[in-house]
PDB file of N, CA and C in Angstrom:
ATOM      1  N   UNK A   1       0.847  -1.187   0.000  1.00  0.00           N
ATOM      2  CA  UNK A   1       0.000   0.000   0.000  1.00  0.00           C
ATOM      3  C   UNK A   1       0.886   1.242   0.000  1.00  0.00           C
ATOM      4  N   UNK A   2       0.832   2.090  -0.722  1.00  0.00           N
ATOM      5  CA  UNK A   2       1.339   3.310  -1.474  1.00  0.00           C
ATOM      6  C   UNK A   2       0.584   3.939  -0.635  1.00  0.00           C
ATOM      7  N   UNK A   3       1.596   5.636  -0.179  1.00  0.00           N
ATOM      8  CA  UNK A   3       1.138   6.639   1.170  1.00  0.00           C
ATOM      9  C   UNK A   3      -0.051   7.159   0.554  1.00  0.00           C
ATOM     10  N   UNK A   4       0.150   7.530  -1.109  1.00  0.00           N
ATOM     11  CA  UNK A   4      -1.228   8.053  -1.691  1.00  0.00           C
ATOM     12  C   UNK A   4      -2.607   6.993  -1.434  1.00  0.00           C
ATOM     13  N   UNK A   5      -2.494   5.944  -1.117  1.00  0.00           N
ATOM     14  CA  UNK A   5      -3.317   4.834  -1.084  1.00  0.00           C
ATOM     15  C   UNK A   5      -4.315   4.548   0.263  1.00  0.00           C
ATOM     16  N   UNK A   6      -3.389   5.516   1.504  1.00  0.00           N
ATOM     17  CA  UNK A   6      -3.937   5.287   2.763  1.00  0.00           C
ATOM     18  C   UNK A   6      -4.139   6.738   3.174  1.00  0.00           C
ATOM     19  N   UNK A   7      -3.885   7.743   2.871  1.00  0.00           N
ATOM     20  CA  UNK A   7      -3.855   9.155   2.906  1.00  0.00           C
ATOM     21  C   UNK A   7      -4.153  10.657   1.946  1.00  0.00           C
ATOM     22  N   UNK A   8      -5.392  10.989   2.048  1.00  0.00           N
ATOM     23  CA  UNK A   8      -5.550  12.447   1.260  1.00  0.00           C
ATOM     24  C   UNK A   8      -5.270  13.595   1.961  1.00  0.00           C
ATOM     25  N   UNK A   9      -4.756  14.173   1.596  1.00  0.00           N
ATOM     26  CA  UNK A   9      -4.832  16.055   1.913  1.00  0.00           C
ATOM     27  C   UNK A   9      -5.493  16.795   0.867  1.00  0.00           C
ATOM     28  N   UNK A  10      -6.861  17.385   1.365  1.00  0.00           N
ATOM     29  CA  UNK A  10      -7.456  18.271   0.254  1.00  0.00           C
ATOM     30  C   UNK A  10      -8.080  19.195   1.108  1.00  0.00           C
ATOM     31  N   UNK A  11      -7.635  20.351   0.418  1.00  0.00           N
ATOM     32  CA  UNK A  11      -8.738  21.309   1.056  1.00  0.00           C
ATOM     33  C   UNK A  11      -9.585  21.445   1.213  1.00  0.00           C
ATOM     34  N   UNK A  12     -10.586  20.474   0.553  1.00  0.00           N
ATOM     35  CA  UNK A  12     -11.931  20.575   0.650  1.00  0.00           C
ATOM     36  C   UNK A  12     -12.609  19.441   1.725  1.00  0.00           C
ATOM     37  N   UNK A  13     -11.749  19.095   2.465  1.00  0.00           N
ATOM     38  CA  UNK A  13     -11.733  17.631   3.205  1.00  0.00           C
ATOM     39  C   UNK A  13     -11.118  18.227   4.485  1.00  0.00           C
ATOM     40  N   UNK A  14     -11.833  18.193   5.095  1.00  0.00           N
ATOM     41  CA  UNK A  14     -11.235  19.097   6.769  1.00  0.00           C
ATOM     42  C   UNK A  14     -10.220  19.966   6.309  1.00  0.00           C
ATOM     43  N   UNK A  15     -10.625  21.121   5.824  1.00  0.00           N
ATOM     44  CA  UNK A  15      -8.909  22.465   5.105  1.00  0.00           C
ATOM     45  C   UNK A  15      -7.940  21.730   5.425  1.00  0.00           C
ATOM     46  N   UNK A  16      -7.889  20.427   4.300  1.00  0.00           N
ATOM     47  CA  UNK A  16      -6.415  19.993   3.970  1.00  0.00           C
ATOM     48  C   UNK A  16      -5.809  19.308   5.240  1.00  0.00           C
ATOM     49  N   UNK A  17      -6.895  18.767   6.128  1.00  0.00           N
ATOM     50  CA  UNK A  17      -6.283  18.033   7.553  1.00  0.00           C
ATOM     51  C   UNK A  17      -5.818  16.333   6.896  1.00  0.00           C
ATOM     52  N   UNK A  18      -4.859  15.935   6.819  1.00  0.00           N
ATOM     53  CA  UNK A  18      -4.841  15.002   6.679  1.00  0.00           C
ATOM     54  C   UNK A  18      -5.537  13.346   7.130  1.00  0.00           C
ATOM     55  N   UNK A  19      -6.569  12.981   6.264  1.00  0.00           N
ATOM     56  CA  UNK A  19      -7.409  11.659   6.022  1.00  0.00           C
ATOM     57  C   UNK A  19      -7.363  10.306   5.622  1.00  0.00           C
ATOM     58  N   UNK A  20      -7.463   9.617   6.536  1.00  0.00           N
ATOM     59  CA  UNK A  20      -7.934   7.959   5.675  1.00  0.00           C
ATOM     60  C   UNK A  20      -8.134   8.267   4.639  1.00  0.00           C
ATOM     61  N   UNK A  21      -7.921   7.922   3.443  1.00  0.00           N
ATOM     62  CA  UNK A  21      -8.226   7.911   2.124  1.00  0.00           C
ATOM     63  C   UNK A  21      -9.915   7.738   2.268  1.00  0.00           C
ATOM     64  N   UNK A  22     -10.743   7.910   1.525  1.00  0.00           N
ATOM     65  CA  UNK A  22     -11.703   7.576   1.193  1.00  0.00           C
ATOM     66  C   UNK A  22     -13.014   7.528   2.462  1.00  0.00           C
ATOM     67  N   UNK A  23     -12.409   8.453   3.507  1.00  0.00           N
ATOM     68  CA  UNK A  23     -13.339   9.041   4.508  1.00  0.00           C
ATOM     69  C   UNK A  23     -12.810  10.454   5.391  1.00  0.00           C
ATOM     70  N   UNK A  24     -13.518  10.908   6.038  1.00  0.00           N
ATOM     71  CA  UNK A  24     -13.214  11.812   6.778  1.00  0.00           C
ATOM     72  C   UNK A  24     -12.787  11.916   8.257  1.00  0.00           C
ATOM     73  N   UNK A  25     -11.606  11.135   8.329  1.00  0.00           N
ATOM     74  CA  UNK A  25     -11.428  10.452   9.794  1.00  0.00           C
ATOM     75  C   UNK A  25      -9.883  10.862   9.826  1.00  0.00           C
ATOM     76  N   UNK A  26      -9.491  11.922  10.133  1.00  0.00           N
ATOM     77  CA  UNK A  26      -8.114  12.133  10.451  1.00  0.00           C
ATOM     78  C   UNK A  26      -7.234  11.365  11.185  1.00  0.00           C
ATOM     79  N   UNK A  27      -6.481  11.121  10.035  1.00  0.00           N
ATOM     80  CA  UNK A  27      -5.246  10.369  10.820  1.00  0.00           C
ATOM     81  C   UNK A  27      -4.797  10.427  12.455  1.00  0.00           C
ATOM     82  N   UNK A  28      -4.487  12.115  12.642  1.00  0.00           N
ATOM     83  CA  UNK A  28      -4.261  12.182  14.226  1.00  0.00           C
ATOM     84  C   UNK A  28      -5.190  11.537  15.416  1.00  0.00           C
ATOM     85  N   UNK A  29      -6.470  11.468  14.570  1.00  0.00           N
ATOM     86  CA  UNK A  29      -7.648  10.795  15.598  1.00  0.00           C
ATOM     87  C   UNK A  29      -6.716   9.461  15.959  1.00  0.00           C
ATOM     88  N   UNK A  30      -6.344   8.701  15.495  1.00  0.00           N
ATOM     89  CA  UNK A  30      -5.877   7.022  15.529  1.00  0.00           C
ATOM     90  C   UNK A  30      -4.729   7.406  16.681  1.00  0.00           C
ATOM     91  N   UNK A  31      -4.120   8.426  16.424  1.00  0.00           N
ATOM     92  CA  UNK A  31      -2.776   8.817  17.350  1.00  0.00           C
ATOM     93  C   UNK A  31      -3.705   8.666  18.998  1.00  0.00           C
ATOM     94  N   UNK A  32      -4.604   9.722  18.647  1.00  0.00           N
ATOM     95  CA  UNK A  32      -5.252  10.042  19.957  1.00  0.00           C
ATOM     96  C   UNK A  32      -5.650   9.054  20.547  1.00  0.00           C
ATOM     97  N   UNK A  33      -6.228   8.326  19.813  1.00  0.00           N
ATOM     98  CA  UNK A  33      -6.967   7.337  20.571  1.00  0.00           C
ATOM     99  C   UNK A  33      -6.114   6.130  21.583  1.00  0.00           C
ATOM    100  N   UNK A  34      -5.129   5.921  20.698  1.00  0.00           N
ATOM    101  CA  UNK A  34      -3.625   5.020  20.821  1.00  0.00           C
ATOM    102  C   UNK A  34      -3.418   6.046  22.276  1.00  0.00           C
ATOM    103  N   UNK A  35      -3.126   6.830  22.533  1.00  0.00           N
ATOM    104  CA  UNK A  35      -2.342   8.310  22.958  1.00  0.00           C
ATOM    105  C   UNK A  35      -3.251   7.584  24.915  1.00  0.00           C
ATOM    106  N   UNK A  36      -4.570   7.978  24.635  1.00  0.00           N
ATOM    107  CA  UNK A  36      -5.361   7.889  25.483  1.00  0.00           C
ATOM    108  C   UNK A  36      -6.035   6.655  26.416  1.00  0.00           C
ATOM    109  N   UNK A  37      -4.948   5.715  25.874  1.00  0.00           N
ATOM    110  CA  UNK A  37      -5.156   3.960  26.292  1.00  0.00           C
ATOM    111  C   UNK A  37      -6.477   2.934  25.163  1.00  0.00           C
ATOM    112  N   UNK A  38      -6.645   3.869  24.264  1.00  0.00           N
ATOM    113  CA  UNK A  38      -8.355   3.031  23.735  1.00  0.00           C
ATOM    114  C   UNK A  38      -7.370   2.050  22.562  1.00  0.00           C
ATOM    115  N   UNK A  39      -7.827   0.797  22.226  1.00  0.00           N
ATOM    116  CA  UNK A  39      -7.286  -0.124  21.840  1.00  0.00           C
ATOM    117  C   UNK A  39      -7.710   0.127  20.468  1.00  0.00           C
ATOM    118  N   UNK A  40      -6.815  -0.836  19.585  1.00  0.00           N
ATOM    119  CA  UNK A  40      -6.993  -0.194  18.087  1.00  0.00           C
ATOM    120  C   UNK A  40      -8.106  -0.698  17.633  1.00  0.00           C
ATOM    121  N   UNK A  41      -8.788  -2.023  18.212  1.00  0.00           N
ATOM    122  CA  UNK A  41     -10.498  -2.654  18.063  1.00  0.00           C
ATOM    123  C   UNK A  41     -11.167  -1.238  18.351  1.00  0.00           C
ATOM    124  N   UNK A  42     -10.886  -0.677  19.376  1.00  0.00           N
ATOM    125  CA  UNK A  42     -11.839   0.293  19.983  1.00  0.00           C
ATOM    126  C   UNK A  42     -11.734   1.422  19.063  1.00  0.00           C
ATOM    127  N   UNK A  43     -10.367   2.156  18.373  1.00  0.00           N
ATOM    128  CA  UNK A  43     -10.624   2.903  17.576  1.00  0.00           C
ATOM    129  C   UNK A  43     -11.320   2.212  16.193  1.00  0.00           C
ATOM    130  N   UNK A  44     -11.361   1.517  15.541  1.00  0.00           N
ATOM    131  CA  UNK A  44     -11.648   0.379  14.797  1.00  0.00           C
ATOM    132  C   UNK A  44     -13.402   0.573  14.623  1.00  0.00           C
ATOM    133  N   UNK A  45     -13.565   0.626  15.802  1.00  0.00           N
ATOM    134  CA  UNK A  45     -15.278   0.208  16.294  1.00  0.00           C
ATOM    135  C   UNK A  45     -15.822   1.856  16.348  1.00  0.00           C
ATOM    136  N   UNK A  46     -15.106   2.811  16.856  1.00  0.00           N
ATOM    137  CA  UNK A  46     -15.216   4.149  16.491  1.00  0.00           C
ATOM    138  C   UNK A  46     -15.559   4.718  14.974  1.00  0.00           C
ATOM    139  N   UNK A  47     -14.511   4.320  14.214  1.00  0.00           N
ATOM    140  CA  UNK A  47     -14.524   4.571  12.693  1.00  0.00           C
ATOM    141  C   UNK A  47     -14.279   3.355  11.505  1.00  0.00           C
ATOM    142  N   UNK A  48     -15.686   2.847  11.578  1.00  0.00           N
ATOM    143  CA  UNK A  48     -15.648   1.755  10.724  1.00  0.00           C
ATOM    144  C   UNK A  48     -14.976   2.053   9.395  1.00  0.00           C
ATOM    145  N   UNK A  49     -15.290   2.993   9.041  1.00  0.00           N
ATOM    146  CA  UNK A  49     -14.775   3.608   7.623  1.00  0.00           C
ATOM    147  C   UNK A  49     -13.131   3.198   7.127  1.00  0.00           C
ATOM    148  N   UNK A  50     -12.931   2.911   8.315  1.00  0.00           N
ATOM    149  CA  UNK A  50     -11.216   3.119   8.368  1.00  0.00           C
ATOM    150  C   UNK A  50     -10.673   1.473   8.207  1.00  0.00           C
ATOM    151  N   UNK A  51     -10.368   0.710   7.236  1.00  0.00           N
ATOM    152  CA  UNK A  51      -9.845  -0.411   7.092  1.00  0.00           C
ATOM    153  C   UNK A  51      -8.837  -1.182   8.539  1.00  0.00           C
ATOM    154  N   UNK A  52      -8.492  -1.933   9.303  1.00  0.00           N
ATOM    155  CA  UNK A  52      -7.650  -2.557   9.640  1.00  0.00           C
ATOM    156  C   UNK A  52      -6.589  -2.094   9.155  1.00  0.00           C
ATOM    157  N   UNK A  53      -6.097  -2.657   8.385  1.00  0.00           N
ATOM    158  CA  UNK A  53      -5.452  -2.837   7.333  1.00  0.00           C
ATOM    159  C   UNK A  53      -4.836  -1.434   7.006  1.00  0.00           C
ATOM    160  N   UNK A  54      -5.723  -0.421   6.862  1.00  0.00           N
ATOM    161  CA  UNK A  54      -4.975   0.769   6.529  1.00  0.00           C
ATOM    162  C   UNK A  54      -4.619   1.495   7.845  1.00  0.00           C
ATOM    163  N   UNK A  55      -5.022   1.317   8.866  1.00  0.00           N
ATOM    164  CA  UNK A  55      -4.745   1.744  10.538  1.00  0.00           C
ATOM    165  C   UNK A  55      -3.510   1.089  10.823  1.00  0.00           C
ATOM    166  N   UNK A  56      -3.276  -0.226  10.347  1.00  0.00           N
ATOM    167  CA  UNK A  56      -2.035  -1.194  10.930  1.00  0.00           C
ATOM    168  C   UNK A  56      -0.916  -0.619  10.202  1.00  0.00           C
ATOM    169  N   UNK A  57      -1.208  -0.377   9.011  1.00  0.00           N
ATOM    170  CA  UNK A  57       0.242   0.309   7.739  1.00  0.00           C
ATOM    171  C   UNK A  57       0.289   1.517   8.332  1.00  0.00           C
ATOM    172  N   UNK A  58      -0.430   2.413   8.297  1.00  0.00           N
ATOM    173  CA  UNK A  58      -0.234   4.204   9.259  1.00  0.00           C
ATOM    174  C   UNK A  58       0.564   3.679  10.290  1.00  0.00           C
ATOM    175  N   UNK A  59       0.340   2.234  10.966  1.00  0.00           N
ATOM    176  CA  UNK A  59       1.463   2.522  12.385  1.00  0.00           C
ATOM    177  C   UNK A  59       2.537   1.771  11.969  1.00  0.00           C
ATOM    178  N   UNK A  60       2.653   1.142  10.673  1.00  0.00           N
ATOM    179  CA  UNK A  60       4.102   0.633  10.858  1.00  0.00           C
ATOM    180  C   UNK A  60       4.781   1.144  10.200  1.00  0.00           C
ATOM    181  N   UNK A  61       4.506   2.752   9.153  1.00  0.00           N
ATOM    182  CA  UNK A  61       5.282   3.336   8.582  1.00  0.00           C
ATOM    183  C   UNK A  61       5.517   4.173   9.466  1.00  0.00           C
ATOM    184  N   UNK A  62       4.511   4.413  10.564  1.00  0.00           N
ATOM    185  CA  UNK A  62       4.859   5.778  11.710  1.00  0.00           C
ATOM    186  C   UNK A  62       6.495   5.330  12.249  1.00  0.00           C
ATOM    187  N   UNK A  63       6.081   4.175  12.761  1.00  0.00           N
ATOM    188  CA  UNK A  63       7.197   3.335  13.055  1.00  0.00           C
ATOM    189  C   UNK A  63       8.682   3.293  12.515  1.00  0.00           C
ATOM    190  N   UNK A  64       8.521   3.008  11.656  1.00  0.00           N
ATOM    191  CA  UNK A  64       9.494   2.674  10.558  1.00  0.00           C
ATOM    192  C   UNK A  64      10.538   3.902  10.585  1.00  0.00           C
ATOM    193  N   UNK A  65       9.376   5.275  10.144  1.00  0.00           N
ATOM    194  CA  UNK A  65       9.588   6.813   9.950  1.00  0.00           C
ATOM    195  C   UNK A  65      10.453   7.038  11.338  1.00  0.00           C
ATOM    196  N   UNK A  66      10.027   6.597  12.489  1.00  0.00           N
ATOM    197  CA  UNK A  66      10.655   6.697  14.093  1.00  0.00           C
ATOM    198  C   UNK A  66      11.521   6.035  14.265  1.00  0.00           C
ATOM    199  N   UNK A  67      12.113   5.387  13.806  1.00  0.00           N
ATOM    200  CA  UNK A  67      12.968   4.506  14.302  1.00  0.00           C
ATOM    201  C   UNK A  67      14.464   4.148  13.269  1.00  0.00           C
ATOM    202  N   UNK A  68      14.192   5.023  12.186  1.00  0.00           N
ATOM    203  CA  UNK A  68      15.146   4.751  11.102  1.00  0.00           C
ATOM    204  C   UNK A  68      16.070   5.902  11.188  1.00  0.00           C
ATOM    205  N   UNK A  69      17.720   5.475  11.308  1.00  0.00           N
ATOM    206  CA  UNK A  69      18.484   6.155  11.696  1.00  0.00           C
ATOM    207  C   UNK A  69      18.660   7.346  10.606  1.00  0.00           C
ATOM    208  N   UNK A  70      19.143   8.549  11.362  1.00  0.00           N
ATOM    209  CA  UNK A  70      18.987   9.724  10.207  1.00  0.00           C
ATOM    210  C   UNK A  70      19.897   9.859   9.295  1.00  0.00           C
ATOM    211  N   UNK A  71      19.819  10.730   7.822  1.00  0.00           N
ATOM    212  CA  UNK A  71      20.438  10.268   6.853  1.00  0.00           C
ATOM    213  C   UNK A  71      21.706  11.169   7.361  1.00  0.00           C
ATOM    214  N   UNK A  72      23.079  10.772   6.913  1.00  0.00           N
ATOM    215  CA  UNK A  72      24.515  11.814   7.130  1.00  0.00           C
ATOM    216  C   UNK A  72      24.567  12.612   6.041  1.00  0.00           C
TER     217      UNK A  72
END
């Protein structure tokens, strides 16, 4: 899955807040929820809209993005 594939920015879509592809459920919501102890079923069950699948890739590129040593 390609970042264009799990993520829109449009202005016309929360002024350009970054989205699940193909709903209106901001990414940072998933942070928050994670952030605040609620389990990823529980965000899951919050915003059906939002694939598994595309919630699990947002955290393992978050990941990935965090943890990969910086370029020299």
């Amino acid at each position: 899955m390609k970042a264009n594939d799990l993520i829109t920015v449009d202005p016309e879509i929360l002024g350009g807040t970054p989205v699940f592809k193909g709903t209106r459920v901001p990414v940072k919501t998933l942070f928050d929820y994670l952030e605040d102890n609620y389990s990823l079923d529980e965000f899951l069950e919050c915003f059906p809209s939002v694939t598994r699948r595309m919630a699990c890739t947002i955290l393992e590129r978050s990941e990935s993005a965090l943890l990969e040593p910086a370029a020299a």
